[in-house]
N, C-alpha and C. Protein backbone atom coordinates (compact mmCIF):
# COMPACT_ATOMS: atom_id res chain seq x y z
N UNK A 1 156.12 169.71 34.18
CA UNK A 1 154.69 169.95 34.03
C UNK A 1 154.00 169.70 35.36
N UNK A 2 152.90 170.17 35.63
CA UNK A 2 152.61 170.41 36.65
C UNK A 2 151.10 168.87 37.04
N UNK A 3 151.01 168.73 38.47
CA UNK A 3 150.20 167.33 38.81
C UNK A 3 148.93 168.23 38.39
N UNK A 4 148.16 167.80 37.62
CA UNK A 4 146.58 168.00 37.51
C UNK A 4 145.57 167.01 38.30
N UNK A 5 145.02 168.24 38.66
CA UNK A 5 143.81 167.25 39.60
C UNK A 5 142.35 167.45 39.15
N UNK A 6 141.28 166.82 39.35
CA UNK A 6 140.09 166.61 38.96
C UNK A 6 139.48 166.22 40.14
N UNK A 7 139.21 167.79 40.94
CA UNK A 7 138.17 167.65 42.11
C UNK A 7 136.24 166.99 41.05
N UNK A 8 135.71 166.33 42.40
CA UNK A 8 134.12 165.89 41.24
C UNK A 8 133.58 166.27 42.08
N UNK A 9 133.16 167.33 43.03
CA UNK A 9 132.27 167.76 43.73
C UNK A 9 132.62 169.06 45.57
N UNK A 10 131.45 169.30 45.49
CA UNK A 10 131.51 170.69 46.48
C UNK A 10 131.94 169.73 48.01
N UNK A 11 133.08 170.63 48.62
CA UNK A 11 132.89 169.99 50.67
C UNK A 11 132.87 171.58 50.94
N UNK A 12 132.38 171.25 52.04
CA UNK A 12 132.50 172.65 52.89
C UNK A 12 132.97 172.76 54.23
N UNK A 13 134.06 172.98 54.56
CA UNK A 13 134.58 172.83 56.12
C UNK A 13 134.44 174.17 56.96
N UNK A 14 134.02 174.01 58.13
CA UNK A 14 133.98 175.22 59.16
C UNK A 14 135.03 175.37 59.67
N UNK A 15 135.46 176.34 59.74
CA UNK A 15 136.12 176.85 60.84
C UNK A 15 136.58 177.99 61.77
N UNK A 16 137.00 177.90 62.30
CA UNK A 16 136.97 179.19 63.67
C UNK A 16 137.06 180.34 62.70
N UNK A 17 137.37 180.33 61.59
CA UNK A 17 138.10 181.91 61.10
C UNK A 17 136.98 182.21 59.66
N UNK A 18 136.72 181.14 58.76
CA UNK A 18 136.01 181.47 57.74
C UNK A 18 135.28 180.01 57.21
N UNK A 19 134.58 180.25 56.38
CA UNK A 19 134.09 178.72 55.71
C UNK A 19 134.88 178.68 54.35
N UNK A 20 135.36 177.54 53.92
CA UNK A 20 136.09 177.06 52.79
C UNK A 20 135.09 176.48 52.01
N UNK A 21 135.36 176.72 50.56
CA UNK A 21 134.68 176.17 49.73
C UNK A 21 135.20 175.20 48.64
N UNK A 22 135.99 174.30 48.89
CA UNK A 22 136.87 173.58 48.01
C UNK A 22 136.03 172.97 46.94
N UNK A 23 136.77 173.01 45.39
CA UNK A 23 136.53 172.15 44.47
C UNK A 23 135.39 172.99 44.21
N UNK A 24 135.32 172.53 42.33
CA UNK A 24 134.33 173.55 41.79
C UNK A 24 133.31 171.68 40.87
N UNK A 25 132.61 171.29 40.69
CA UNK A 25 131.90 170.39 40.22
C UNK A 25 132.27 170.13 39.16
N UNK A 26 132.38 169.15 38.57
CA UNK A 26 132.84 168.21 37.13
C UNK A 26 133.90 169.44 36.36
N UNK A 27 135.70 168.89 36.44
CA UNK A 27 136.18 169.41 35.93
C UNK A 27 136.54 169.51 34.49
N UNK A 28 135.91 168.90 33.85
CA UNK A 28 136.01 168.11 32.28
C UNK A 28 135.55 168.88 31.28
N UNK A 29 135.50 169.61 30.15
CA UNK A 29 135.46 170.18 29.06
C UNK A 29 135.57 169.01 27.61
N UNK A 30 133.79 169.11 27.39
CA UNK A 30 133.81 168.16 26.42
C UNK A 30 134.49 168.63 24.87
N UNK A 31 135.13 167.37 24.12
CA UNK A 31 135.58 167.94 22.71
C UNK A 31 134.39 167.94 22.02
N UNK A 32 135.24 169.37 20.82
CA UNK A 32 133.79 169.14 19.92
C UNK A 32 133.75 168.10 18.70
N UNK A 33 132.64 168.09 18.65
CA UNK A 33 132.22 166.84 17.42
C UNK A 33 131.18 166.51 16.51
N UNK A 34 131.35 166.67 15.66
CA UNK A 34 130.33 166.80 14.72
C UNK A 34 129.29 165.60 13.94
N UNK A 35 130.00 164.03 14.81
CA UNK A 35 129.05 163.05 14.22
C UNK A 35 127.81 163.12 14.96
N UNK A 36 126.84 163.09 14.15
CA UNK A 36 125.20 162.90 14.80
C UNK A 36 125.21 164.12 15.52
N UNK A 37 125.37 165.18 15.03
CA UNK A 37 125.77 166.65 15.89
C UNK A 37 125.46 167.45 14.84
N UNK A 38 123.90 168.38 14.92
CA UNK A 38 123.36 168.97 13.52
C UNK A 38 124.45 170.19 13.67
N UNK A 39 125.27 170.77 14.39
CA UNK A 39 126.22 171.85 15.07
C UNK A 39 126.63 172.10 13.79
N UNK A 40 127.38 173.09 12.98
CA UNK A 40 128.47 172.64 12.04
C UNK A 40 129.72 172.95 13.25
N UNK A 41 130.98 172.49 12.33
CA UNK A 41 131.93 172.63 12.99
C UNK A 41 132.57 173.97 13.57
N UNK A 42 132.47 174.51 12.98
CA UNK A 42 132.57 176.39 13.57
C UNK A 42 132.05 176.68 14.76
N UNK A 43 130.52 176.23 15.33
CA UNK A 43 129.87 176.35 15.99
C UNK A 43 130.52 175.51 17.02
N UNK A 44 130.67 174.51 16.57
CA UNK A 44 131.22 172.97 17.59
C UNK A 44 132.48 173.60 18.48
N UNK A 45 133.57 174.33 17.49
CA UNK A 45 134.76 174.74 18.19
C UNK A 45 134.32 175.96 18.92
N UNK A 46 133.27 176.67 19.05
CA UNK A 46 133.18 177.64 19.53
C UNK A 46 132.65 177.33 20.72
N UNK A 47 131.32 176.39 20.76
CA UNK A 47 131.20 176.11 22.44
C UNK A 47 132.16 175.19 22.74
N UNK A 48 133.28 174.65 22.32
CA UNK A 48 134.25 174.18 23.00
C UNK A 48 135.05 175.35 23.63
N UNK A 49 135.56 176.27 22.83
CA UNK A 49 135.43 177.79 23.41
C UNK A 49 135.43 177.93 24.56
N UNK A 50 133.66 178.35 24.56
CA UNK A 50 132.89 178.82 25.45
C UNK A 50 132.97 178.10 26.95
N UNK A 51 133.23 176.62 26.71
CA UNK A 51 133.19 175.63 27.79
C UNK A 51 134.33 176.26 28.23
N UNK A 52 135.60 176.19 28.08
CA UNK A 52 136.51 176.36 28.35
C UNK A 52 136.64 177.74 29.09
N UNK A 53 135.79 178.74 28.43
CA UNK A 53 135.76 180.25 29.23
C UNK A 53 135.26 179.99 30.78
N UNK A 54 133.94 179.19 30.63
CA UNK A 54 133.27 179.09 31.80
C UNK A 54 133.91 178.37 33.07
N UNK A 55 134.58 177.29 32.34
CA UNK A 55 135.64 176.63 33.31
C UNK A 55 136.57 177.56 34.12
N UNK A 56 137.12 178.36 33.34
CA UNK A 56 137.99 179.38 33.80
C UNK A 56 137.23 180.39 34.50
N UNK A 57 136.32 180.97 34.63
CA UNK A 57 135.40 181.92 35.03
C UNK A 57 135.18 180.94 37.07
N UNK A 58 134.75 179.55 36.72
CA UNK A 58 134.41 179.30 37.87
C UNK A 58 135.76 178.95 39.10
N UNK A 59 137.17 178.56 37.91
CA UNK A 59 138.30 178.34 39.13
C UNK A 59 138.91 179.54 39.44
N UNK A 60 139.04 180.63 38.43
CA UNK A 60 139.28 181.72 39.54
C UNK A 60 137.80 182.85 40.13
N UNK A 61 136.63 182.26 40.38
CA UNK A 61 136.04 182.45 41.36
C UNK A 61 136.02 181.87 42.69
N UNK A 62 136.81 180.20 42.42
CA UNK A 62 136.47 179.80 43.58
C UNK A 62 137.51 180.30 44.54
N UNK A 63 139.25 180.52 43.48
CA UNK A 63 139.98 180.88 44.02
C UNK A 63 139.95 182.68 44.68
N UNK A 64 139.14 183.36 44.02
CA UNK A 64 138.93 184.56 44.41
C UNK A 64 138.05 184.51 45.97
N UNK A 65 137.02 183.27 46.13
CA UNK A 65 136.22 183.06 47.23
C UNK A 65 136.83 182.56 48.61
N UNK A 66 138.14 181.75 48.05
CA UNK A 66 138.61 181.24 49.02
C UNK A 66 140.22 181.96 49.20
N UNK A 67 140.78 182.81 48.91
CA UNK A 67 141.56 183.78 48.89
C UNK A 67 142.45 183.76 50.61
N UNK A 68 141.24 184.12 51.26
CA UNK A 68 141.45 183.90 52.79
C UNK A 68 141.29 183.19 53.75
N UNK A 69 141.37 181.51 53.18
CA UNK A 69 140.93 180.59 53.69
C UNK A 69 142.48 179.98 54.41
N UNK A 70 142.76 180.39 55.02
CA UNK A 70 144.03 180.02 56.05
C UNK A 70 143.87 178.79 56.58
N UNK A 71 145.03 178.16 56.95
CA UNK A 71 145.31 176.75 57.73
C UNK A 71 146.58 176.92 58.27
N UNK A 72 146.92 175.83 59.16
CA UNK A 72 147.75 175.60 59.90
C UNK A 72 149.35 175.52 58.78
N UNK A 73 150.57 175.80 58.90
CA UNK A 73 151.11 175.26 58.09
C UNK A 73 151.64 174.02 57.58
N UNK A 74 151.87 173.32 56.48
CA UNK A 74 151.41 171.93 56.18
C UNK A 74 152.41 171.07 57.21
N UNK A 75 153.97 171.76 57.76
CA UNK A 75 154.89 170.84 58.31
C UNK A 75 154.87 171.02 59.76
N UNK A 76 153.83 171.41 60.59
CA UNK A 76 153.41 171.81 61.90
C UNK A 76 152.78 170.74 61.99
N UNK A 77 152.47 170.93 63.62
CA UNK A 77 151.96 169.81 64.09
C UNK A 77 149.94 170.31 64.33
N UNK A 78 149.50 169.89 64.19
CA UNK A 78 148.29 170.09 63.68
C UNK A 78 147.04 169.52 64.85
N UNK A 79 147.11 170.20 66.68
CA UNK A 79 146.43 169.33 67.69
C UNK A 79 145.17 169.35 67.67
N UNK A 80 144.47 170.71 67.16
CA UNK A 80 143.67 171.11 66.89
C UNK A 80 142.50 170.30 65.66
N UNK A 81 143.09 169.83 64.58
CA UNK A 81 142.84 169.13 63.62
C UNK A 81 141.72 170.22 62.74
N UNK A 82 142.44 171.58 62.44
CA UNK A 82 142.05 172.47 61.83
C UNK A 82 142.48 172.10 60.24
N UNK A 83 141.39 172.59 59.73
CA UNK A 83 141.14 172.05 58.36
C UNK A 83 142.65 172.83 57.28
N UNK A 84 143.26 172.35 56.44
CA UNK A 84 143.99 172.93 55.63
C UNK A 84 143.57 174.20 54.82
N UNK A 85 145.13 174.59 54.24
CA UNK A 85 144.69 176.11 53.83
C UNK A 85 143.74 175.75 52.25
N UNK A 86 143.24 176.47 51.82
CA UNK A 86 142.76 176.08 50.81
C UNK A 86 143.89 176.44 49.31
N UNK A 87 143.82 175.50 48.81
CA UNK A 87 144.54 174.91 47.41
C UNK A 87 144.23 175.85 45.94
N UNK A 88 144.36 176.79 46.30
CA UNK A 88 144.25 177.15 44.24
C UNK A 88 144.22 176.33 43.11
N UNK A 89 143.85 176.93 42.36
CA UNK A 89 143.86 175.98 41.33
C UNK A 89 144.35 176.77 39.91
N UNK A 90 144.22 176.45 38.48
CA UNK A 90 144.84 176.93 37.59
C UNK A 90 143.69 176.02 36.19
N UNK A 91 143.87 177.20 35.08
CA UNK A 91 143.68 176.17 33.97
C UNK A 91 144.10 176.24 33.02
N UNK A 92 144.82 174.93 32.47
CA UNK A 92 145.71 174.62 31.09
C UNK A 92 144.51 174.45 30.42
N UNK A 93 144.81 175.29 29.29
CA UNK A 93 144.19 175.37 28.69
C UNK A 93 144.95 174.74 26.61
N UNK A 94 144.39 173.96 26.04
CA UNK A 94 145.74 173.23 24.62
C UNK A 94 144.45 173.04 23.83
N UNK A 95 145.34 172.99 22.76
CA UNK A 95 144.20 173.07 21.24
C UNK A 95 144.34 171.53 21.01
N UNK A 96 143.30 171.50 20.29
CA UNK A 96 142.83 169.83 19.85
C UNK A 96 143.42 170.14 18.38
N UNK A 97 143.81 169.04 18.18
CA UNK A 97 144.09 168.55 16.89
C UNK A 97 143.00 169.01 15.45
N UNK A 98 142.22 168.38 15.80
CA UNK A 98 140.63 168.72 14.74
C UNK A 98 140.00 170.36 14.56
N UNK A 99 140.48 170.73 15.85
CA UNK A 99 140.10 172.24 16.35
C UNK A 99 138.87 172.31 17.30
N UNK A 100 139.24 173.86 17.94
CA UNK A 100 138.89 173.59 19.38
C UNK A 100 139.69 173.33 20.35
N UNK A 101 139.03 173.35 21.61
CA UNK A 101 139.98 173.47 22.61
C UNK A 101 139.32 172.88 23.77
N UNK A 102 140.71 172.53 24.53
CA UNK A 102 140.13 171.82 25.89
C UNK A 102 140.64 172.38 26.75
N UNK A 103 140.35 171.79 28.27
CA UNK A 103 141.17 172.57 29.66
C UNK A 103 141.62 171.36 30.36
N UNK A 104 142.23 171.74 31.26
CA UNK A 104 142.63 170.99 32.53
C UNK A 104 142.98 171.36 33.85
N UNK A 105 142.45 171.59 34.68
CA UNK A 105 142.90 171.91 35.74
C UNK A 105 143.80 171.42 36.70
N UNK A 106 144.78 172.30 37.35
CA UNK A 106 145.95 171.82 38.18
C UNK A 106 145.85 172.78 39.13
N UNK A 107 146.58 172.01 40.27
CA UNK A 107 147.10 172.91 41.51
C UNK A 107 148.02 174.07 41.01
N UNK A 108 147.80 175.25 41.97
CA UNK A 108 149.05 176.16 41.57
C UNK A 108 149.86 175.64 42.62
N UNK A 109 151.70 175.82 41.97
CA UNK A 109 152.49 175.31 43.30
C UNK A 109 153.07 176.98 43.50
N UNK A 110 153.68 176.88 44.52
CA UNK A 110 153.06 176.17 45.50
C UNK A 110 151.91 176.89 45.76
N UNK A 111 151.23 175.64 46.58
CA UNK A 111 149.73 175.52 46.95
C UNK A 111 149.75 177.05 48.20
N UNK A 112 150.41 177.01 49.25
CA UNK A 112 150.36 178.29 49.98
C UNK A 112 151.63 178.70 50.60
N UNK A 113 151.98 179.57 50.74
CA UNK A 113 153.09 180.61 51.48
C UNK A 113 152.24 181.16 53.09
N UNK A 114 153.82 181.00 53.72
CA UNK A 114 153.64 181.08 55.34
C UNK A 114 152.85 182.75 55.30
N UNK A 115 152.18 183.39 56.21
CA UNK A 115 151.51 184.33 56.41
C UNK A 115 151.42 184.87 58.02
N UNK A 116 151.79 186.09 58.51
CA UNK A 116 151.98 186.06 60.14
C UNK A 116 150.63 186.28 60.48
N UNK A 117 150.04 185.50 61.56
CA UNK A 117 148.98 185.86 61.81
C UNK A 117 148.95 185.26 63.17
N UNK A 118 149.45 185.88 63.98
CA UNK A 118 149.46 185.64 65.58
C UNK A 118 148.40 185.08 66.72
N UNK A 119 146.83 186.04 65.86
CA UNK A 119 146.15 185.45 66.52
C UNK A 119 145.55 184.17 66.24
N UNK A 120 145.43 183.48 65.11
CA UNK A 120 144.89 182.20 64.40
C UNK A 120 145.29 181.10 65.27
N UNK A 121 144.10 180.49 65.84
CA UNK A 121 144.34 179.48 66.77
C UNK A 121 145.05 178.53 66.28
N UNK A 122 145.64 178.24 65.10
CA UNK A 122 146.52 177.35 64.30
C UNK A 122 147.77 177.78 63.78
N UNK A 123 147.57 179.36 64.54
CA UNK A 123 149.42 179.59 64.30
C UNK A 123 150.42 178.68 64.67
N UNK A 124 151.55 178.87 64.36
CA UNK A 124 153.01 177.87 65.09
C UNK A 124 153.53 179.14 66.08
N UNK A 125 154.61 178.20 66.45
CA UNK A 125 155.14 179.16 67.73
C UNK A 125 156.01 180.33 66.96
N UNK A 126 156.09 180.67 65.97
CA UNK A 126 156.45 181.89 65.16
C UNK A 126 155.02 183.25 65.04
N UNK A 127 153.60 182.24 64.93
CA UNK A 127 152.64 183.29 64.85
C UNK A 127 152.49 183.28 62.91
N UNK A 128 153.21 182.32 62.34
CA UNK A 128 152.86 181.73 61.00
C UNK A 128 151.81 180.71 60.79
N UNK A 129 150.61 181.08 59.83
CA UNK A 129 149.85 180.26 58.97
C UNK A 129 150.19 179.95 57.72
N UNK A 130 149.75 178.97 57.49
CA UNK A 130 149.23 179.08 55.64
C UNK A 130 148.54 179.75 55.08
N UNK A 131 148.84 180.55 54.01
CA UNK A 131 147.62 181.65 53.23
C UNK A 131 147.73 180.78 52.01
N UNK A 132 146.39 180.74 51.41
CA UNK A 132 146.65 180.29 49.86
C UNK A 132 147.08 181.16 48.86
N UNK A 133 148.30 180.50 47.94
CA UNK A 133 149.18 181.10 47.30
C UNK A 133 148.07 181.83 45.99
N UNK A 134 147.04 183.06 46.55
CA UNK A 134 146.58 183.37 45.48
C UNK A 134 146.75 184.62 44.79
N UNK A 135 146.80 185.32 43.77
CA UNK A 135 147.06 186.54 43.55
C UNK A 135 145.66 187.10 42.66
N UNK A 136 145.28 187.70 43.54
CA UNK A 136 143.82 188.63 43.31
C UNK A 136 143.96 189.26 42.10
N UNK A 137 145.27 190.02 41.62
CA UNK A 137 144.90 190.99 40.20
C UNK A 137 145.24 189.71 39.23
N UNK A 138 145.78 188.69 39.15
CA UNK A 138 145.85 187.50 38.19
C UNK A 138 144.64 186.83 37.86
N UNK A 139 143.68 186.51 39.12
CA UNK A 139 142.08 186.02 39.61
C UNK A 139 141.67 187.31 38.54
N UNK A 140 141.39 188.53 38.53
CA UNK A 140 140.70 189.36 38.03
C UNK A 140 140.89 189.32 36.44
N UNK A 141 142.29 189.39 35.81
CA UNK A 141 143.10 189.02 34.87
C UNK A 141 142.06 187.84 33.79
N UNK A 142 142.08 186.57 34.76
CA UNK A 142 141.50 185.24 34.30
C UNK A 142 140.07 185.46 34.05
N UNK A 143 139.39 186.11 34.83
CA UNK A 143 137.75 186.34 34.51
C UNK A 143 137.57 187.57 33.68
N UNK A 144 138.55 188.43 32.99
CA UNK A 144 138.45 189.05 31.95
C UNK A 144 138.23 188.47 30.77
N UNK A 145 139.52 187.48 31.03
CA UNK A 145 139.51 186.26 30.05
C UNK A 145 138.73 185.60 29.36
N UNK A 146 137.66 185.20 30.46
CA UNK A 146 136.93 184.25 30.15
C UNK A 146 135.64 185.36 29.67
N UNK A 147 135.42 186.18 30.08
CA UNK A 147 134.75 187.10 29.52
C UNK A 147 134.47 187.67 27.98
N UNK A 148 135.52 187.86 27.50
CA UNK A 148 135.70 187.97 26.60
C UNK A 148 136.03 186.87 25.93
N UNK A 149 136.57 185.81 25.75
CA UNK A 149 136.49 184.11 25.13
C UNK A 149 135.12 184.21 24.64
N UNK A 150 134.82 184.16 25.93
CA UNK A 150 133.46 183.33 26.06
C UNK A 150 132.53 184.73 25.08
N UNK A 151 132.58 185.87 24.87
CA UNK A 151 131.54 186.89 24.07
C UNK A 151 132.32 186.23 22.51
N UNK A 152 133.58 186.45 22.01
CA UNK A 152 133.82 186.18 20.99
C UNK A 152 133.80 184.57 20.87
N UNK A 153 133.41 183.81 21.58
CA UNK A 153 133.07 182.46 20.80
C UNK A 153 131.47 182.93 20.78
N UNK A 154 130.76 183.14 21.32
CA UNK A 154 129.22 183.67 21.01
C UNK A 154 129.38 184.55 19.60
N UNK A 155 129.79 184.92 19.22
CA UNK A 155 130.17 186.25 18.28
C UNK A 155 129.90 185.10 17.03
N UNK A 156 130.94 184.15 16.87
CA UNK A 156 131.11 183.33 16.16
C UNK A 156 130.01 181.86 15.67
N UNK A 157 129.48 181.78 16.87
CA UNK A 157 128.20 180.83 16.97
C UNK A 157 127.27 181.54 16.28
N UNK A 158 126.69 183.33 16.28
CA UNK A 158 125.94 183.58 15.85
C UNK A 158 126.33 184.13 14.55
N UNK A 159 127.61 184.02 14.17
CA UNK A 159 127.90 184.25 12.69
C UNK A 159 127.70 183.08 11.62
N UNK A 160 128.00 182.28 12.20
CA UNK A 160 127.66 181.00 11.70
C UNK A 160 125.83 180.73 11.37
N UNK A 161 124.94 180.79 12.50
CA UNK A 161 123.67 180.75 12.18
C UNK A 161 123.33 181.71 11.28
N UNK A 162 124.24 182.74 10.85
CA UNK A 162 123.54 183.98 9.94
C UNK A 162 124.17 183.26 8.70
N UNK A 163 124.99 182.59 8.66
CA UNK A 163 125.90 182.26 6.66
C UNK A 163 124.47 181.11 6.66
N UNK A 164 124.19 180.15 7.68
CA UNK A 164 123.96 179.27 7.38
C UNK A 164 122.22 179.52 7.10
N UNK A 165 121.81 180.71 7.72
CA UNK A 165 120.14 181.08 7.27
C UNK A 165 120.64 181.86 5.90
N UNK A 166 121.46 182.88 5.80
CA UNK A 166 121.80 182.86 4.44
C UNK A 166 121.75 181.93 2.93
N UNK A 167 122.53 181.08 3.80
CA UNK A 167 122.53 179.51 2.71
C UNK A 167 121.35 178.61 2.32
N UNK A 168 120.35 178.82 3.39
CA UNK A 168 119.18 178.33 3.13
C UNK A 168 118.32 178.98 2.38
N UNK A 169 118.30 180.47 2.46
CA UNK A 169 117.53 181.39 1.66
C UNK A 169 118.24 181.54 0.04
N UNK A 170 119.50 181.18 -0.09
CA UNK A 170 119.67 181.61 -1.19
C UNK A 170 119.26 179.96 -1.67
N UNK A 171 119.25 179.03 -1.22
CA UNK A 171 119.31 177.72 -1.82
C UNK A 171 117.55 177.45 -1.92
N UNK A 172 116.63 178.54 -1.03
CA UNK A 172 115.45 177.99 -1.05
C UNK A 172 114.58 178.70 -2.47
């Protein structure tokens, strides 16, 4: 199983070639729950859902943003003190017990594959960088995903408010 990490906030490093945007803000996806929660439970599992779409929507944007964020490679010697390649990320996504769903985010391994790029002031004496290990039609893949999650848990939130104005009208 793979190391999960829990970046908690935005850095931004310059450098000669592009700006990096590491880490996407609070990686956590709350469970749903229905004590002291007027929600019913249908609703509850659905923006758990929904959380979960959006989560996914923002790590393969960041990974789609940072795609070409090159670095030195990790076992080079580094004189320059050029910032690393940027890190992908991934999301596990597992069902709760009660129902509903949560995420977790992890590194993809590996994190990046060598890339020739001769002119990058952080090449090695081969004319190899680090590229981050990302794959653009998988990135596109994931925000379909969440696209659609995220419309059919809405689908479901507002099916629910219709049984439940139903239920009131037939009970009123």
């Amino acid at each position: 199983m793979a190391r999960c990490l829990r970046p908690t906030g935005y850095q931004t490093v310059d450098s000669p070639r592009s700006i990096k945007f590491y880490g996407i803000a609070k990686q956590t996806v709350a469970e749903p729950t229905v004590v002291g929660n007027p929600m019913s439970l249908a609703s509850a599992i659905a923006v758990s859902g929904m959380s979960v779409a959006t989560l996914r929507l923002n790590i393969a944007a960041g990974n789609i943003a940072n795609s070409f964020s090159d670095g030195p490679l990790p076992d080079t010697a580094n004189a320059g003190s050029f910032p690393a390649a940027y890190t992908p990320l991934r999301v596990e996504q597992t069902d709760l017990a009660g129902g509903g769903t949560t995420a977790s985010v992890c590194a993809v391994t590996p994190a990046v594959v060598p890339k020739f790029d001769p002119g990058a002031a952080f090449a090695d004496s081969n004319g190899l960088v680090a590229a981050p290990n990302v794959d653009l039609a998988n990135e596109i893949v994931q925000t379909m995903i969440a696209r659609y999650t995220f419309a059919a848990n809405a689908l479901v939130i507002r099916a629910d408010a219709q049984m439940s104005a139903a239920l009131l009208d037939i009970n009123a």
